[in-house]
Protein backbone atom coordinates (compact mmCIF):
# COMPACT_ATOMS: atom_id res chain seq x y z
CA UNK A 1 50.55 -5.38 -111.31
CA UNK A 2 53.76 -6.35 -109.92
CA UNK A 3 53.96 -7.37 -106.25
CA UNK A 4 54.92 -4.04 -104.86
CA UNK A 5 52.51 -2.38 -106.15
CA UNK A 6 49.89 -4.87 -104.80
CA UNK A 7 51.88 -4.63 -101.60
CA UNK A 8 51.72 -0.60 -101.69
CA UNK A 9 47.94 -0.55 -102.67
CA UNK A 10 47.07 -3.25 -99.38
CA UNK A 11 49.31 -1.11 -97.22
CA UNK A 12 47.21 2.00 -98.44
CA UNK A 13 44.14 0.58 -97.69
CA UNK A 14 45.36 -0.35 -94.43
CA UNK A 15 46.21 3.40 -93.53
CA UNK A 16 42.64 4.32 -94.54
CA UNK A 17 41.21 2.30 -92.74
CA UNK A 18 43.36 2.75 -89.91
CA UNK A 19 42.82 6.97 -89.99
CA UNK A 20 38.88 6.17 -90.17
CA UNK A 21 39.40 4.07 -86.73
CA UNK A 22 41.28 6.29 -85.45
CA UNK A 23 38.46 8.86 -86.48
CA UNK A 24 35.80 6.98 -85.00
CA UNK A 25 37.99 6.45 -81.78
CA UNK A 26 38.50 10.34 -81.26
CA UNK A 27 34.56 10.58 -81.80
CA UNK A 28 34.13 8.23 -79.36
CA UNK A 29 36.45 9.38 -77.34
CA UNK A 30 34.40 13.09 -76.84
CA UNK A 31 31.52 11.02 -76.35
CA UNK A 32 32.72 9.14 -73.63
CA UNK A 33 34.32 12.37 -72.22
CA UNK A 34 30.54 14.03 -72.34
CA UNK A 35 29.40 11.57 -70.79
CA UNK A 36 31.44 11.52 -68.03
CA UNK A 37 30.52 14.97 -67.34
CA UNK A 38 27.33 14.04 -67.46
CA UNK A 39 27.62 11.62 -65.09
CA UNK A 40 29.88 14.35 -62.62
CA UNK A 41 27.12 17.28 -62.74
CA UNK A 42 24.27 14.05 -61.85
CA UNK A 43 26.52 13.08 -58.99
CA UNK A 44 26.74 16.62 -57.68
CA UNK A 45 23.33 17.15 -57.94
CA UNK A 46 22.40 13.62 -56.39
CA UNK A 47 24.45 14.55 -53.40
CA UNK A 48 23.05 18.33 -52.59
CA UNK A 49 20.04 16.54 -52.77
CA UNK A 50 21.01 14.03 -50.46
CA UNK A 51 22.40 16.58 -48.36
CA UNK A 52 19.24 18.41 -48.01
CA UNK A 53 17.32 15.31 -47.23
CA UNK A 54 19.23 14.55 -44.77
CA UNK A 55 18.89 18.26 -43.09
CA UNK A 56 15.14 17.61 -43.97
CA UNK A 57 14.88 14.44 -41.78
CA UNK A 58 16.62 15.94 -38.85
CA UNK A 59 14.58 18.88 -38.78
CA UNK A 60 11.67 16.34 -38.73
CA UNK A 61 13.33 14.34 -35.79
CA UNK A 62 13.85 17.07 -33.85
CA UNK A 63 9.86 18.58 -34.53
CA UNK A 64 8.87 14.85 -33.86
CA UNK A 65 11.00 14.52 -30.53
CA UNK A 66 9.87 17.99 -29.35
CA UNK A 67 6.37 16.90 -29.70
CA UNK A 68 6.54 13.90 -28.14
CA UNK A 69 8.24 15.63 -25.16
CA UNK A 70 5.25 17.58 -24.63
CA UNK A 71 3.17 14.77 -25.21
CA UNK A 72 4.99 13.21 -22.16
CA UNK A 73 4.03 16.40 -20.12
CA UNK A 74 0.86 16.74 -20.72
CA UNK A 75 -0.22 13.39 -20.18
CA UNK A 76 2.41 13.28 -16.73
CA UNK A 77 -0.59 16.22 -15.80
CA UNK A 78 -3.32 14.79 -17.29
CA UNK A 79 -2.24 11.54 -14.60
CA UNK A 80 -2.38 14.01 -11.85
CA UNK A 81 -5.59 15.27 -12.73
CA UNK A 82 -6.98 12.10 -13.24
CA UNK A 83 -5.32 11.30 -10.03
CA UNK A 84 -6.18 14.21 -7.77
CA UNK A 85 -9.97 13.43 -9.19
CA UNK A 86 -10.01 9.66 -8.27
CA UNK A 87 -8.81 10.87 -4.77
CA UNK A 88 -11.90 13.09 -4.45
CA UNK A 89 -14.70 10.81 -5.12
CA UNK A 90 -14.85 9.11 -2.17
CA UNK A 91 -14.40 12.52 -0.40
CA UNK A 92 -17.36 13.83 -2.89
CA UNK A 93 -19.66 11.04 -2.26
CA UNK A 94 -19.42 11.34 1.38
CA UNK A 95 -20.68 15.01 1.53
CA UNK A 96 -23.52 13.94 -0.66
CA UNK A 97 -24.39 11.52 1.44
CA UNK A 98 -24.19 13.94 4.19
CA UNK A 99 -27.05 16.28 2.38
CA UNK A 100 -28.78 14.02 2.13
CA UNK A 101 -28.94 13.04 5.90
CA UNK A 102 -28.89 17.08 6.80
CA UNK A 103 -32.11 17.25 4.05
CA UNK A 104 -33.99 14.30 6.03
CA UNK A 105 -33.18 15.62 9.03
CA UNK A 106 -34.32 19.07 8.21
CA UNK A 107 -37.06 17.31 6.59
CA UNK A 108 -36.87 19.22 3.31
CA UNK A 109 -37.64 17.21 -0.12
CA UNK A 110 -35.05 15.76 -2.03
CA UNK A 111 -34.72 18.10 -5.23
């Protein structure tokens, strides 16, 4: 072989091996491309769902706050209760303490 034609045959080889990279670099390419659309339709979906978390949680907080505002009522009249009843006993033990005086007096047994 003269040196051209060694020259011709390395250049050949060179071009094959040059379309087969080329080739794999368009395979790759769609790959890369699939996978980036992939990646889009997971983002999309990652941020409805984030989204609807979100209008999950404030629908809780605002159930939650709710509540505790009648929470805060009822025990405000629960205190008044309590109070009103505390301001009674001495009232109530007074008038039992007067039957008892009108039931010795009147002389009839204590039940």
């Amino acid at each position: 072989m003269n040196p051209t034609d060694v020259t011709i045959e390395v250049l050949k080889s060179i071009r094959d091996e040059t379309k087969q990279t080329n080739s794999r670099l368009d395979r790759l390419t769609v790959q890369v491309d699939q996978l980036s659309e992939r990646v889009d339709v997971t983002n999309e979906r990652l941020e409805r769902g984030l989204s609807d978390l979100a209008q999950r949680i404030v629908h809780a907080e605002i159930r939650t706050a709710t509540a505790i505002a009648e929470l805060a009522g009822t025990v405000r009249e629960m205190t008044g209760v309590l109070k009103n009843a505390s301001e009674l006993r001495p009232r109530v033990e007074r008038c039992e303490q007067d039957i008892v005086e009108l039931r010795t007096r009147l002389e009839v047994a204590p039940r």
